[in-house]
Protein backbone atom coordinates (compact mmCIF):
# COMPACT_ATOMS: atom_id res chain seq x y z
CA UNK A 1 75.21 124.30 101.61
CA UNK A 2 74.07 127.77 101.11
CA UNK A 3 72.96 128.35 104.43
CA UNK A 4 76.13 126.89 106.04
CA UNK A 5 78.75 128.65 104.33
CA UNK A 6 76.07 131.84 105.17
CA UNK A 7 76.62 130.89 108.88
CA UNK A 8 80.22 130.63 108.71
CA UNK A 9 80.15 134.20 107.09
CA UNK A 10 78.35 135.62 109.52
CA UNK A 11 80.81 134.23 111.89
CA UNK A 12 83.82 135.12 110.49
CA UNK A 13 82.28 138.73 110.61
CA UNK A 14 83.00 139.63 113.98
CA UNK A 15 86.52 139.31 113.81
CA UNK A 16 87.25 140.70 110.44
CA UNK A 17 85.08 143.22 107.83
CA UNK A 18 82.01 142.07 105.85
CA UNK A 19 83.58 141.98 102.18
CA UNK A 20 86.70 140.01 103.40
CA UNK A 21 84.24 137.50 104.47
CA UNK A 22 82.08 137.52 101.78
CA UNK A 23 84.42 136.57 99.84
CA UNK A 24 86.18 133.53 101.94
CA UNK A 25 82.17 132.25 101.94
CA UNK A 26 82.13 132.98 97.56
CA UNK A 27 85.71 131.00 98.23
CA UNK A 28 84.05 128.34 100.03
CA UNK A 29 81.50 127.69 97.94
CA UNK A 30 83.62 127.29 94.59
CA UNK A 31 85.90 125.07 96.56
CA UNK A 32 83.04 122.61 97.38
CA UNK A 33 81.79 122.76 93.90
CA UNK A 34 84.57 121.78 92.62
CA UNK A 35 85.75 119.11 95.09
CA UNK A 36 82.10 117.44 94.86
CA UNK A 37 82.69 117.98 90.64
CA UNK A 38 86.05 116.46 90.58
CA UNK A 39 84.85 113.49 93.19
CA UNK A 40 82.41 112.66 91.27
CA UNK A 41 84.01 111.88 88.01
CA UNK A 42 86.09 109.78 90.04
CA UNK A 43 83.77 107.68 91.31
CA UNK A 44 81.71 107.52 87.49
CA UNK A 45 85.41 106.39 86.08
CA UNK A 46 85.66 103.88 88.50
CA UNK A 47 81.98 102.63 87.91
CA UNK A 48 82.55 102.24 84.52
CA UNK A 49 79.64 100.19 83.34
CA UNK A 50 78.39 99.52 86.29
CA UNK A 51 78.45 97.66 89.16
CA UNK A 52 77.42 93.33 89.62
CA UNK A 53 74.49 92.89 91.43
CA UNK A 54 76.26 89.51 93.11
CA UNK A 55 79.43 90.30 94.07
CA UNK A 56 80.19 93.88 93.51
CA UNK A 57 83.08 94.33 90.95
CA UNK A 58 83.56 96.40 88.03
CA UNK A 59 81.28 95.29 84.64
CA UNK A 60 83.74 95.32 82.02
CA UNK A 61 82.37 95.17 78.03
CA UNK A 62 79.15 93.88 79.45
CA UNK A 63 80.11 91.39 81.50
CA UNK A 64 81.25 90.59 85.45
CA UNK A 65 85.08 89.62 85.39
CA UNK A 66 84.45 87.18 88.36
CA UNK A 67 80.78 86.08 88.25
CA UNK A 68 80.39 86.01 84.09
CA UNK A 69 83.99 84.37 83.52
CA UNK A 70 83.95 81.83 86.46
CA UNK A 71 80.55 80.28 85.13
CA UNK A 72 81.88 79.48 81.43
């Protein structure tokens, strides 16, 4: 990630100065950072538990809502 937001820096550079570009790539990289951050929780609040093995849903309080419930 380093090396491409480097790239784009070095880019940018021939059409405006050095430090203005330096810091859209510093602008970059918090922006990723935080995007990956914040799309990450949302995919570990939507795991929850985990995921079933058989079909795919949600584990809720330890158990499958359509594999665990269907087979009582």
């Amino acid at each position: 990630m380093i090396i491409g937001i480097f790239l784009i820096v070095l880019g940018i550079t021939q059409y405006i100065p050095f430090h203005y570009s330096a810091l859209i790539g510093v602008g970059f990289y918090f922006a990723i950072k935080l995007y990956v951050e914040k799309r990450r929780k949302s995919i570990e609040n939507s795991v929850g538990d985990g995921i079933c093995m058989e079909c795919g849903s949600k584990i809720i309080q330890t158990k499958c809502p359509n594999c665990d419930y269907s087979k009582e």
